[in-house]
PDB file of N, CA and C in Angstrom:
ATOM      1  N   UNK A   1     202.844  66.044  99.534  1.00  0.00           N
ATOM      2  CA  UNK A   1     203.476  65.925 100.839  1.00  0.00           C
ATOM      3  C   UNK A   1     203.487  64.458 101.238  1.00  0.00           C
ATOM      4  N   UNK A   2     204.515  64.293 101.538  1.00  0.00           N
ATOM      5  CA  UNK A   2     205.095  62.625 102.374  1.00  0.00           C
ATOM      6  C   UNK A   2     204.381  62.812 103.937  1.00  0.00           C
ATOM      7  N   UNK A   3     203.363  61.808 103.976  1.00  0.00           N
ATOM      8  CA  UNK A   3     202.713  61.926 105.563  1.00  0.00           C
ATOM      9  C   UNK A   3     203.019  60.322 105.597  1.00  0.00           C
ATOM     10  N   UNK A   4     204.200  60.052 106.867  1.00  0.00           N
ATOM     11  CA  UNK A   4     204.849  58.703 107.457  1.00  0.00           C
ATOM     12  C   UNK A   4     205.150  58.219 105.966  1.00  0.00           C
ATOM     13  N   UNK A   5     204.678  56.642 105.281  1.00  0.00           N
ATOM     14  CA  UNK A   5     204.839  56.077 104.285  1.00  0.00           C
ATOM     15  C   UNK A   5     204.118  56.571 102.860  1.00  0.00           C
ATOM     16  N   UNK A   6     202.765  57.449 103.118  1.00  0.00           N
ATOM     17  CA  UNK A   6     202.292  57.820 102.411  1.00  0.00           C
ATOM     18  C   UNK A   6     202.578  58.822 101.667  1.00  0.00           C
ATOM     19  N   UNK A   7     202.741  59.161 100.380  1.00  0.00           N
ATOM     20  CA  UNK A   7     202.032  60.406  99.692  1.00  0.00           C
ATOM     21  C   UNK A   7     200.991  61.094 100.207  1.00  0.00           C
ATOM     22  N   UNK A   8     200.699  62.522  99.858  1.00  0.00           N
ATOM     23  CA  UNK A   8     199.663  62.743 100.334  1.00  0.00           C
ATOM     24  C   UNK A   8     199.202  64.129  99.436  1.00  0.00           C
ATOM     25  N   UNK A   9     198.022  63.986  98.516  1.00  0.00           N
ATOM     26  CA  UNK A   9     197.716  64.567  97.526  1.00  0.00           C
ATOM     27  C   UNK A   9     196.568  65.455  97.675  1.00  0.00           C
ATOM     28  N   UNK A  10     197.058  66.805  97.348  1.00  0.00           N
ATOM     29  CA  UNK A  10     196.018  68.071  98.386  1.00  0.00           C
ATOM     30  C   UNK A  10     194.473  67.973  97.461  1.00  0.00           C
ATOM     31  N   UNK A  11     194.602  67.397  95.965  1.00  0.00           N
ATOM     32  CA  UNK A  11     193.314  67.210  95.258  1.00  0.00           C
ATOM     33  C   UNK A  11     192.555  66.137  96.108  1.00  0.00           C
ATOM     34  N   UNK A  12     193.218  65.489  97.211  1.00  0.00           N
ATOM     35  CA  UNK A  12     191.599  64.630  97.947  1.00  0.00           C
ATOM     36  C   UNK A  12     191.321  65.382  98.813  1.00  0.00           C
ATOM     37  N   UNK A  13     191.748  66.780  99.523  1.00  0.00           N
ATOM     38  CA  UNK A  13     191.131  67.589 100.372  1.00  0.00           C
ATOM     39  C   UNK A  13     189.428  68.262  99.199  1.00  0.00           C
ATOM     40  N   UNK A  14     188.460  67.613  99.411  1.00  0.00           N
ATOM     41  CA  UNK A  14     187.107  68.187  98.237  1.00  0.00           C
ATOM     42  C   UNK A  14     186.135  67.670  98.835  1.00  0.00           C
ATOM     43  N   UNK A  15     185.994  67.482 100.348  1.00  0.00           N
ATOM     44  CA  UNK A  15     184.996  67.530 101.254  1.00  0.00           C
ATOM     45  C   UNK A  15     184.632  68.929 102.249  1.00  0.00           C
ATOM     46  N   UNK A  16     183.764  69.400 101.828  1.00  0.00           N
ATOM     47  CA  UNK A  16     183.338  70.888 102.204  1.00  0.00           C
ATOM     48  C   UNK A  16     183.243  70.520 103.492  1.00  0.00           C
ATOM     49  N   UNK A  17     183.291  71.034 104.762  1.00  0.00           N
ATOM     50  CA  UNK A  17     182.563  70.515 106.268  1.00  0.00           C
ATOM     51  C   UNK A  17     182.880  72.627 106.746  1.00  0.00           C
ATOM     52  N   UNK A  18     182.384  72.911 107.527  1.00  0.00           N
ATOM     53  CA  UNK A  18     182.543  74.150 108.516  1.00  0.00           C
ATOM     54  C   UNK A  18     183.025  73.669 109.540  1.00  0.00           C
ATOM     55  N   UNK A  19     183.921  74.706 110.285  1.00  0.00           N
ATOM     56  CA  UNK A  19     184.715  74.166 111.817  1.00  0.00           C
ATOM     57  C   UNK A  19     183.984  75.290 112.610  1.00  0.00           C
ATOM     58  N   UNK A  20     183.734  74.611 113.401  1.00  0.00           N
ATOM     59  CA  UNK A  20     182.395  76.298 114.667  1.00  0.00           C
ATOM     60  C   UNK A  20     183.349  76.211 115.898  1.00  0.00           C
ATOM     61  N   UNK A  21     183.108  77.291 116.742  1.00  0.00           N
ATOM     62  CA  UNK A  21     183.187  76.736 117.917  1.00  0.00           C
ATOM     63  C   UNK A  21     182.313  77.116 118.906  1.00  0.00           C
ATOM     64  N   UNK A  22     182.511  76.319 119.706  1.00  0.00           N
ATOM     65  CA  UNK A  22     180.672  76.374 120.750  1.00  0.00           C
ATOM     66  C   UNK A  22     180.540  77.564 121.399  1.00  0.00           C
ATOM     67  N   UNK A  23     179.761  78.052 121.822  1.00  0.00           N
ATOM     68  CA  UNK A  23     179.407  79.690 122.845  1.00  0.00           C
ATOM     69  C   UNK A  23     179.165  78.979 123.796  1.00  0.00           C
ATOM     70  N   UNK A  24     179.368  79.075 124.721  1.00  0.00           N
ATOM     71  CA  UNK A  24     179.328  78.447 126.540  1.00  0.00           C
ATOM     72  C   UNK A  24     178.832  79.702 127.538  1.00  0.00           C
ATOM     73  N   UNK A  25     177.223  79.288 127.772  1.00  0.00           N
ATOM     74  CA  UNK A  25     177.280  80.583 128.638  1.00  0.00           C
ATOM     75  C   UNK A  25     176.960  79.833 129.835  1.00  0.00           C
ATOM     76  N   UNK A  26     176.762  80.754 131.063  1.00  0.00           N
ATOM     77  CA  UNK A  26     177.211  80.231 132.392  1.00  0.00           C
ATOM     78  C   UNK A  26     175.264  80.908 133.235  1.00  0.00           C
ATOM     79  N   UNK A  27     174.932  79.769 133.450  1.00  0.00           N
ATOM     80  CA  UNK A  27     173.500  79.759 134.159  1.00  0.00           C
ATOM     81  C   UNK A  27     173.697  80.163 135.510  1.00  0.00           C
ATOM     82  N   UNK A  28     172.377  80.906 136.134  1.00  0.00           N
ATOM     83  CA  UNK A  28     172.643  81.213 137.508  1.00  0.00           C
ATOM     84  C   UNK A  28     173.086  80.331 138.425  1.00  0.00           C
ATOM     85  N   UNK A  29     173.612  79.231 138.284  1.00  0.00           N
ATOM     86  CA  UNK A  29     174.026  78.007 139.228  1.00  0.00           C
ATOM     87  C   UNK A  29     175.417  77.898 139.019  1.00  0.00           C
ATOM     88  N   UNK A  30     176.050  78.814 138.016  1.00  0.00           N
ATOM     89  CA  UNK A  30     177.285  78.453 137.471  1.00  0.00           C
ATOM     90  C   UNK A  30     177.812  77.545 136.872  1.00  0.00           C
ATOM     91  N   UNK A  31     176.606  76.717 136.090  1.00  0.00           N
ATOM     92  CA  UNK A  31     176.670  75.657 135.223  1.00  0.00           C
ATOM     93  C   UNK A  31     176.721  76.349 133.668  1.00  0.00           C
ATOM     94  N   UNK A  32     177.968  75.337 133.141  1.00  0.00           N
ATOM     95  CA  UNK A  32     178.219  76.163 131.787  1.00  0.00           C
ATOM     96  C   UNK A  32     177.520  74.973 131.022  1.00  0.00           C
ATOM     97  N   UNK A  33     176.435  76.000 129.693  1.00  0.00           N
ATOM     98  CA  UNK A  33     176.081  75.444 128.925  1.00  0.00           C
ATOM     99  C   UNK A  33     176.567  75.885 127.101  1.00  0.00           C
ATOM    100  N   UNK A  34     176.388  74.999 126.788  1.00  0.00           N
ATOM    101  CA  UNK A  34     176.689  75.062 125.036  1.00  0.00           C
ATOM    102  C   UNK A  34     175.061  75.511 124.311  1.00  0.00           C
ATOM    103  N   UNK A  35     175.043  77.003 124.369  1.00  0.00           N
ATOM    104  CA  UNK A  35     174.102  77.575 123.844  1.00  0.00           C
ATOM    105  C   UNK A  35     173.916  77.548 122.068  1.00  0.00           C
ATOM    106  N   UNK A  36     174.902  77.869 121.475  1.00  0.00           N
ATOM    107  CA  UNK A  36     175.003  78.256 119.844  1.00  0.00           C
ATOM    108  C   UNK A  36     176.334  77.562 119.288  1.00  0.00           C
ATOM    109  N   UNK A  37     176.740  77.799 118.650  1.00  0.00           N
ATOM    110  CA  UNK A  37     178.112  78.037 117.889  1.00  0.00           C
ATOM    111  C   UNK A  37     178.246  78.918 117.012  1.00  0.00           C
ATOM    112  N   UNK A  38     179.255  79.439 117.059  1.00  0.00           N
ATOM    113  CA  UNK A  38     180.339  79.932 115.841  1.00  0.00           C
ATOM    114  C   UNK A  38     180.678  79.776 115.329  1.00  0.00           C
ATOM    115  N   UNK A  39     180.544  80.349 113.903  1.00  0.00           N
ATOM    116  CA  UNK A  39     181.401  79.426 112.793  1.00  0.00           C
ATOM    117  C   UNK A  39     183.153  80.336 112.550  1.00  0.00           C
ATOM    118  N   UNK A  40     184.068  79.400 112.950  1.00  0.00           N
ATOM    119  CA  UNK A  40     185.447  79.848 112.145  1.00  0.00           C
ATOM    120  C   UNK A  40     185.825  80.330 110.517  1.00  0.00           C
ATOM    121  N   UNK A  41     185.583  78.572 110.118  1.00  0.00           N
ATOM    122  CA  UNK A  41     185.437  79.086 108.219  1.00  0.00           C
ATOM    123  C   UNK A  41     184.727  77.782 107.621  1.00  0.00           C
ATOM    124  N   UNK A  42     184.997  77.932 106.656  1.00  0.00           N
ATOM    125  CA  UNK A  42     184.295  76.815 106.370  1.00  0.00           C
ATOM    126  C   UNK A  42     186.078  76.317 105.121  1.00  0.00           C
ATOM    127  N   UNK A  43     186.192  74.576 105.134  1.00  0.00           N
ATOM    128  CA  UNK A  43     187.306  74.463 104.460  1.00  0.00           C
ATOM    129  C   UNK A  43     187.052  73.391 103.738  1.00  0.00           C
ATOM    130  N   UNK A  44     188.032  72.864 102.816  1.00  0.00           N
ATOM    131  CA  UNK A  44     187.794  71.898 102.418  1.00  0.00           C
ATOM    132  C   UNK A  44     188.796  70.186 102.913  1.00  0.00           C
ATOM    133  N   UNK A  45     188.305  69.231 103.279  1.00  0.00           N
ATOM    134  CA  UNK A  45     188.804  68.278 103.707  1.00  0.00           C
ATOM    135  C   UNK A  45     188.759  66.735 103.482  1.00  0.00           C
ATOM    136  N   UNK A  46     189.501  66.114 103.206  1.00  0.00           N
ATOM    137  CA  UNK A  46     189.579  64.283 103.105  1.00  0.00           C
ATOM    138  C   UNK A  46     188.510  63.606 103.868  1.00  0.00           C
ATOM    139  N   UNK A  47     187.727  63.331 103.766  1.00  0.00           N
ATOM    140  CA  UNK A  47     187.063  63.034 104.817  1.00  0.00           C
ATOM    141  C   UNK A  47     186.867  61.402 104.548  1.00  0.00           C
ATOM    142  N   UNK A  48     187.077  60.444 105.649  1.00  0.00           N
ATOM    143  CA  UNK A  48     187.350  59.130 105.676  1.00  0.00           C
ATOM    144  C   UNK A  48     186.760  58.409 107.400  1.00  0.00           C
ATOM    145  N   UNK A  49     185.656  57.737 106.570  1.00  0.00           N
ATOM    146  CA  UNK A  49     184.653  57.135 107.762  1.00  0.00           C
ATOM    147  C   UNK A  49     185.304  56.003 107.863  1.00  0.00           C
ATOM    148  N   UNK A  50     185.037  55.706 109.117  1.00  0.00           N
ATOM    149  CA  UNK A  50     185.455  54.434 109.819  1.00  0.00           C
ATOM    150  C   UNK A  50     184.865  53.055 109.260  1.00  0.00           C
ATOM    151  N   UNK A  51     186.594  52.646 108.702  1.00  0.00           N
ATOM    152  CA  UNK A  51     186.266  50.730 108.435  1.00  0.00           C
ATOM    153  C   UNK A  51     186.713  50.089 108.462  1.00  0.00           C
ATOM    154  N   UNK A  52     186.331  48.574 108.493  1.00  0.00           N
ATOM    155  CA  UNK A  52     187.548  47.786 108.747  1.00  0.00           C
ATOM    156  C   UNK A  52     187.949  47.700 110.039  1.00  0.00           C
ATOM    157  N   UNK A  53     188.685  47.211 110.619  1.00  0.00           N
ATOM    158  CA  UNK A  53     189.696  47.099 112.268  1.00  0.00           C
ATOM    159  C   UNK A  53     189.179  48.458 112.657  1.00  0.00           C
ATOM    160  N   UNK A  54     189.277  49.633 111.933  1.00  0.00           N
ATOM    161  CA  UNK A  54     189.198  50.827 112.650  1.00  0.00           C
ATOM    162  C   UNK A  54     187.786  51.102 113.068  1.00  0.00           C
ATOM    163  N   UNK A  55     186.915  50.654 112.583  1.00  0.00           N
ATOM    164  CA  UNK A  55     185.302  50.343 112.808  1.00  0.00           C
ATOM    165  C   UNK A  55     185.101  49.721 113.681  1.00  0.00           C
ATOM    166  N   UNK A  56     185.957  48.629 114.196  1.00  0.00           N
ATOM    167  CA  UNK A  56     186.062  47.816 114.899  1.00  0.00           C
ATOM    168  C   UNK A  56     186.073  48.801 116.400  1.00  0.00           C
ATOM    169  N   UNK A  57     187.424  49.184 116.339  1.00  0.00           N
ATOM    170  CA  UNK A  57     187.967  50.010 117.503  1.00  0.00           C
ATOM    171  C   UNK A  57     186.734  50.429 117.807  1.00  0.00           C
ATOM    172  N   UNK A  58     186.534  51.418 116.845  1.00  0.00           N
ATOM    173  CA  UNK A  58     185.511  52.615 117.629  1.00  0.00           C
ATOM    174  C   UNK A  58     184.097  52.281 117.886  1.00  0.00           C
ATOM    175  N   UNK A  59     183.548  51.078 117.726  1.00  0.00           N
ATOM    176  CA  UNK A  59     182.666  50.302 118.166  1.00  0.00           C
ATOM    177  C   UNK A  59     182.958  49.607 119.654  1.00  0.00           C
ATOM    178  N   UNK A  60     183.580  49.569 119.866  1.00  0.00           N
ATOM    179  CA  UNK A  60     184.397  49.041 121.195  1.00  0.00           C
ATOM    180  C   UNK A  60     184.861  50.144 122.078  1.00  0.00           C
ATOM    181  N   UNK A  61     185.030  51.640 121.731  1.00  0.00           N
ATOM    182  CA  UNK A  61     184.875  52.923 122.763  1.00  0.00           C
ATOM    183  C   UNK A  61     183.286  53.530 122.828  1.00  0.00           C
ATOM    184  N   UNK A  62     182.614  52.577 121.758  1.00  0.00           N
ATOM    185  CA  UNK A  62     181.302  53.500 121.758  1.00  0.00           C
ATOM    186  C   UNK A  62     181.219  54.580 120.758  1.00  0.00           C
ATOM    187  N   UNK A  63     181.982  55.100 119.798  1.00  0.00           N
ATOM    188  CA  UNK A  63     181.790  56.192 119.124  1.00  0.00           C
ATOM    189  C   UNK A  63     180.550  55.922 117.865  1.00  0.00           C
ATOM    190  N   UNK A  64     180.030  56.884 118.033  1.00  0.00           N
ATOM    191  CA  UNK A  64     179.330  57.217 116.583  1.00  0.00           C
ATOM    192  C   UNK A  64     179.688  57.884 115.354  1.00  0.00           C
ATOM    193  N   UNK A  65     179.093  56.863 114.536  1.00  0.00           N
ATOM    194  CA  UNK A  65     180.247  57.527 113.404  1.00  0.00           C
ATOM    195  C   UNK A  65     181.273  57.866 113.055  1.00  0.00           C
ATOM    196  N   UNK A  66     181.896  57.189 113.398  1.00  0.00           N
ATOM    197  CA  UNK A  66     183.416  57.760 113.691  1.00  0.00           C
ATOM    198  C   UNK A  66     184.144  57.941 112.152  1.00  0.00           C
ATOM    199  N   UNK A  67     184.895  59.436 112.061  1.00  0.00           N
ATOM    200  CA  UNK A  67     185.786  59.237 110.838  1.00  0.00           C
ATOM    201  C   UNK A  67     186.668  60.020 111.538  1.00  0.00           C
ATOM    202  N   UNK A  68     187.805  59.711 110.145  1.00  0.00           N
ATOM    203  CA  UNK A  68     189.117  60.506 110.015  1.00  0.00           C
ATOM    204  C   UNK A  68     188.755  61.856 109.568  1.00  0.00           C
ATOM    205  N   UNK A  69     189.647  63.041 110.051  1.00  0.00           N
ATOM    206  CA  UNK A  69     189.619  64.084 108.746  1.00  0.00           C
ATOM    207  C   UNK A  69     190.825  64.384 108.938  1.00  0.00           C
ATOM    208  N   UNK A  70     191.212  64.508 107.414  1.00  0.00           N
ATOM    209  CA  UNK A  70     192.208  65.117 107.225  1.00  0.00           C
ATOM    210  C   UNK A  70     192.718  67.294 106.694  1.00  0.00           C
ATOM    211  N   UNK A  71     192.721  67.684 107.304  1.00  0.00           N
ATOM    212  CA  UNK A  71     192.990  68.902 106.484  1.00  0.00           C
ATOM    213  C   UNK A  71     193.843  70.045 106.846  1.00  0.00           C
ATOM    214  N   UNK A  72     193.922  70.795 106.197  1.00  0.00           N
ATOM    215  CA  UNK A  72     195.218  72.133 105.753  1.00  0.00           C
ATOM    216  C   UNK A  72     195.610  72.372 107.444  1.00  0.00           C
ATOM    217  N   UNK A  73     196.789  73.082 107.722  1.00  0.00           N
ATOM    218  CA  UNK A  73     196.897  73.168 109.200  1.00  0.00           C
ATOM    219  C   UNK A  73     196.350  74.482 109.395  1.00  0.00           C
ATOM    220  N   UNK A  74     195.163  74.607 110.732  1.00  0.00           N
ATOM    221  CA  UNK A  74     194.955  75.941 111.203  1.00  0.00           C
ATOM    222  C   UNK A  74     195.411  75.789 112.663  1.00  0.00           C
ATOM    223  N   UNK A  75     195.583  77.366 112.957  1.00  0.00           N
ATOM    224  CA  UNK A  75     196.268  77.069 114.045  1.00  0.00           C
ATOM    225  C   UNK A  75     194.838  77.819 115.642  1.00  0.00           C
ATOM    226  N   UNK A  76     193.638  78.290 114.811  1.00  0.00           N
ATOM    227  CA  UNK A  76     192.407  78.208 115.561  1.00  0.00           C
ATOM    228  C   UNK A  76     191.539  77.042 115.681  1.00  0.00           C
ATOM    229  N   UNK A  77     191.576  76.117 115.323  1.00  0.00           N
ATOM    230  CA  UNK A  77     191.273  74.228 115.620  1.00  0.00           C
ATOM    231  C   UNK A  77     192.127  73.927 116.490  1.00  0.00           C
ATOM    232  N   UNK A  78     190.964  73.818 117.736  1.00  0.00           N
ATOM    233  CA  UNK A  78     191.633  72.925 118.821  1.00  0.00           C
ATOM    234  C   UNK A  78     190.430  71.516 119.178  1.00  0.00           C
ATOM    235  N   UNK A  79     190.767  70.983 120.737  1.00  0.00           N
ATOM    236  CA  UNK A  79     189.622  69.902 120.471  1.00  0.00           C
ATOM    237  C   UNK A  79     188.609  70.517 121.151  1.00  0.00           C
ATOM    238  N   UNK A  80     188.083  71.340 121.426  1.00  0.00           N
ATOM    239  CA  UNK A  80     187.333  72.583 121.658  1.00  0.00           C
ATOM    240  C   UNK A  80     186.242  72.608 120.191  1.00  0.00           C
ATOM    241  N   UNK A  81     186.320  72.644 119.101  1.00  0.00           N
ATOM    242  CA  UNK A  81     185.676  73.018 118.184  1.00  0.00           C
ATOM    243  C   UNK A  81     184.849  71.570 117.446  1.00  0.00           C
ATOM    244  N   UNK A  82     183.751  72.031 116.482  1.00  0.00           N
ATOM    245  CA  UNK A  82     183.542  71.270 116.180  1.00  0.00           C
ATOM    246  C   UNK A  82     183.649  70.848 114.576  1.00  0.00           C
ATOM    247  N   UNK A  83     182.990  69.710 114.099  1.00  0.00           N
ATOM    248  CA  UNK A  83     183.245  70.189 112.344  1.00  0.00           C
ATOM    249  C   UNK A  83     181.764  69.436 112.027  1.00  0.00           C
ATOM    250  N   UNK A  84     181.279  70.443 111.378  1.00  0.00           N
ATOM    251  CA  UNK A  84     179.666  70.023 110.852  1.00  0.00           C
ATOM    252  C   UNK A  84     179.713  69.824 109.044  1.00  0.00           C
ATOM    253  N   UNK A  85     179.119  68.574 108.802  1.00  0.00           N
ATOM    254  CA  UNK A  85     179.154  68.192 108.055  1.00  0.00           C
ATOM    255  C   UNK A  85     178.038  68.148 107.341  1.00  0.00           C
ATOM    256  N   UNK A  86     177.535  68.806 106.788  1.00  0.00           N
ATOM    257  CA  UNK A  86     175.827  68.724 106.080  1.00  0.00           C
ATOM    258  C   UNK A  86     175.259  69.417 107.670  1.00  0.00           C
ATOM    259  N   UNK A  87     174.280  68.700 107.703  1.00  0.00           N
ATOM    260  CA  UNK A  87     173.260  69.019 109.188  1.00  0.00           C
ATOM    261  C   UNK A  87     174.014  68.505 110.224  1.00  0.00           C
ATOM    262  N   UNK A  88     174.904  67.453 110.132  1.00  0.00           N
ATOM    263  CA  UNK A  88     175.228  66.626 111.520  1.00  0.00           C
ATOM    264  C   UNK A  88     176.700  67.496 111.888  1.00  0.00           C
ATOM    265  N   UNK A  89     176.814  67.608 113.271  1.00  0.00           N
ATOM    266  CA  UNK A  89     177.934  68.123 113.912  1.00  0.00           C
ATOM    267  C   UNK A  89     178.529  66.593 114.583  1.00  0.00           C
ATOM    268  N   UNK A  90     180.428  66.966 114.079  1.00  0.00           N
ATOM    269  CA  UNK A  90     180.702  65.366 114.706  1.00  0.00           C
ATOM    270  C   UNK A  90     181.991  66.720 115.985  1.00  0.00           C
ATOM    271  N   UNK A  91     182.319  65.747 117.288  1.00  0.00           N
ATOM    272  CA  UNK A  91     183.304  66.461 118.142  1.00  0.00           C
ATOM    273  C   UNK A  91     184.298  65.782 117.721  1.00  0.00           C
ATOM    274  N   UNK A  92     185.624  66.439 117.999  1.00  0.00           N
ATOM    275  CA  UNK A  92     186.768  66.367 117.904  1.00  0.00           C
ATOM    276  C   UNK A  92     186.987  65.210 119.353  1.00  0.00           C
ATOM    277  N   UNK A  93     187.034  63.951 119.032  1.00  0.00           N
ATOM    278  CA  UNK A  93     188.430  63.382 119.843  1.00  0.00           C
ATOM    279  C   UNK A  93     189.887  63.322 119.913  1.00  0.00           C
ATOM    280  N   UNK A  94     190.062  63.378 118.925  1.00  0.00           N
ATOM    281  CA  UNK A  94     191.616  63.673 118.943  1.00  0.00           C
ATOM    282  C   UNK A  94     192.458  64.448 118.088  1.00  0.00           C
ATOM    283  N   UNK A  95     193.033  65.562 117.882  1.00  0.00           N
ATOM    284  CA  UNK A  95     193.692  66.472 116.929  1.00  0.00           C
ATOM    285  C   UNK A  95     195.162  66.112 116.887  1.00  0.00           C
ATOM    286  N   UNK A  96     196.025  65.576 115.426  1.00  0.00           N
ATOM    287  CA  UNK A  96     197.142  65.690 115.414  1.00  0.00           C
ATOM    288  C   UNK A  96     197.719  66.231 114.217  1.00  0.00           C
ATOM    289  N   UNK A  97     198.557  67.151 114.821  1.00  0.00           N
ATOM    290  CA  UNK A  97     199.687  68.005 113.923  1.00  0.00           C
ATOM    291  C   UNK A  97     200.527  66.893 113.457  1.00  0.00           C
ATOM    292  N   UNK A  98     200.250  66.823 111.976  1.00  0.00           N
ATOM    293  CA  UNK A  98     201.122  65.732 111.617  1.00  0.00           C
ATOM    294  C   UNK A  98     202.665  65.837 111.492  1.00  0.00           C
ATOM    295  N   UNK A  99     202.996  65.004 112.271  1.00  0.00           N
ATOM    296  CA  UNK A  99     204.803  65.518 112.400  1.00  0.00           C
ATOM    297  C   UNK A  99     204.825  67.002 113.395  1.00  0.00           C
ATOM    298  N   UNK A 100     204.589  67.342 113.468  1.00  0.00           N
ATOM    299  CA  UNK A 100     204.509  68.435 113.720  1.00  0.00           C
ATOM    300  C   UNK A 100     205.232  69.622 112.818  1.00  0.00           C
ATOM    301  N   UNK A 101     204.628  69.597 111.655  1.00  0.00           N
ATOM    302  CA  UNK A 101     205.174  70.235 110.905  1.00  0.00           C
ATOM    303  C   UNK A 101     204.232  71.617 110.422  1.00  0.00           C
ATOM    304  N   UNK A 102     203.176  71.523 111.036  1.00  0.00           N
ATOM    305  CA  UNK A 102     202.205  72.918 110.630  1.00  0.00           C
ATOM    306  C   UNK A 102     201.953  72.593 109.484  1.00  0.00           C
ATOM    307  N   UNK A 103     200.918  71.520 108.371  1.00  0.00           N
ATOM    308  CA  UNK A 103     200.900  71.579 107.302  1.00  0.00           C
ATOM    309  C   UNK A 103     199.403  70.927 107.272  1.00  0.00           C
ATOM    310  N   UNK A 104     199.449  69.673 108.027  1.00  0.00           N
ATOM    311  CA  UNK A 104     198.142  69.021 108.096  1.00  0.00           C
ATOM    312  C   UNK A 104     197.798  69.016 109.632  1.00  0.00           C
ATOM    313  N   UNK A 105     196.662  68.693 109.550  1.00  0.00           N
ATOM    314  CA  UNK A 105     196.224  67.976 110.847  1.00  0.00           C
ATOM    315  C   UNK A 105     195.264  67.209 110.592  1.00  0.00           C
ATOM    316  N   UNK A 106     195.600  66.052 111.314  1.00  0.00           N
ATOM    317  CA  UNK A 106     194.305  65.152 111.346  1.00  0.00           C
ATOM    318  C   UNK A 106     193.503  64.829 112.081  1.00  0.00           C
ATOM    319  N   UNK A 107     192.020  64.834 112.245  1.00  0.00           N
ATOM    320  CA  UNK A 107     191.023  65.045 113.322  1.00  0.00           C
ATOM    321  C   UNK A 107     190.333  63.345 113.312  1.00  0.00           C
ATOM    322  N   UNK A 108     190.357  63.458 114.224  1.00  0.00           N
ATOM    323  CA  UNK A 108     189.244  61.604 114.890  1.00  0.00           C
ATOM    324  C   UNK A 108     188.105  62.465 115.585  1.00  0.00           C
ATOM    325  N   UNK A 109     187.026  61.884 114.464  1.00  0.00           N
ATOM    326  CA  UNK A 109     185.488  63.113 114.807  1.00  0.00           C
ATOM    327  C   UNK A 109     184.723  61.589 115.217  1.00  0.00           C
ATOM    328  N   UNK A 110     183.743  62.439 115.803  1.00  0.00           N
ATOM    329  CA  UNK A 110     182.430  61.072 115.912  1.00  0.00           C
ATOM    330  C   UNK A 110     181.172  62.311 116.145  1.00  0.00           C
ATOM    331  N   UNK A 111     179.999  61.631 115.739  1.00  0.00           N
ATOM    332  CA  UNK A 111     178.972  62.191 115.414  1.00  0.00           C
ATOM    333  C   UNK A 111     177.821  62.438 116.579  1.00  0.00           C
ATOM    334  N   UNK A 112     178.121  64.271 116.893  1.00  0.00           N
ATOM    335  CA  UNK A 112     177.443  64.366 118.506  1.00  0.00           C
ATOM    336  C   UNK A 112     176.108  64.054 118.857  1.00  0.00           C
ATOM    337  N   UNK A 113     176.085  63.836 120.323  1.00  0.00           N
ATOM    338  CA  UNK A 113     174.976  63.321 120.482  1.00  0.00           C
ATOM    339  C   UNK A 113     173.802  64.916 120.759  1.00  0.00           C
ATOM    340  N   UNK A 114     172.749  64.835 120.337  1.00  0.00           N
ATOM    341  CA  UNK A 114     171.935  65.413 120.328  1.00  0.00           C
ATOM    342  C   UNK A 114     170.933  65.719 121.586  1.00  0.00           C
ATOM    343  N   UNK A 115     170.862  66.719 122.093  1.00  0.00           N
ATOM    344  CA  UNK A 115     170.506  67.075 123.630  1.00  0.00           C
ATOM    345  C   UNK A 115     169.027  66.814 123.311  1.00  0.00           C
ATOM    346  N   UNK A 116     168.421  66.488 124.066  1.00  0.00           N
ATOM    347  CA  UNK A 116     166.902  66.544 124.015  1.00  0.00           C
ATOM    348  C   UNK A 116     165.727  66.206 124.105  1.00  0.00           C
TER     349      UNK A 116
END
């Protein structure tokens, strides 16, 4: 697949990660908390950490860890969910349907911060 100038070759999707999404329950104050997650599926994806200028950027919004992911289009990934990678869970900042063609999407993750 042609993504903008690039080729784009489904043998570099061979990064395992799971996509969850959070359980939110609601405390007697009516404060919603992120109790557990759910897992959707687990897939395989490009996965591409931040470098260069783009290291740059996201040092300058504050993100941790910041990478790219690239993978297959689902249409239950929203920026609602998360994608855990080994032990570490990174959030979704930004989700795009590439072209909007339903084929890829590419996720701008950074690595959550830990309550506690």
């Amino acid at each position: 697949m042609r993504i903008g100038n690039r080729l784009t070759n489904p043998g570099e999707l061979r990064t395992p990660v799971t996509l969850e999404r959070p359980v939110v329950t609601q405390d007697s104050g009516g404060f919603e908390h992120r109790t557990s997650y759910t897992t959707i599926s687990t897939v395989l994806v490009k996965w591409t950490n931040a470098h260069g200028a783009e290291a740059l950027q996201a040092q300058a919004v504050q993100a941790r860890k910041a990478a790219t992911v690239l993978l297959r289009y689902r249409a239950d990934v929203d920026e609602a969910c998360v994608v855990k990678k080994g032990d570490d869970r990174y959030e979704i900042t930004s989700l795009d349907n590439i072209q909007e063609r339903g084929e890829y999407i590419e996720l701008k993750v950074q690595l959550m911060v830990q309550a506690g």
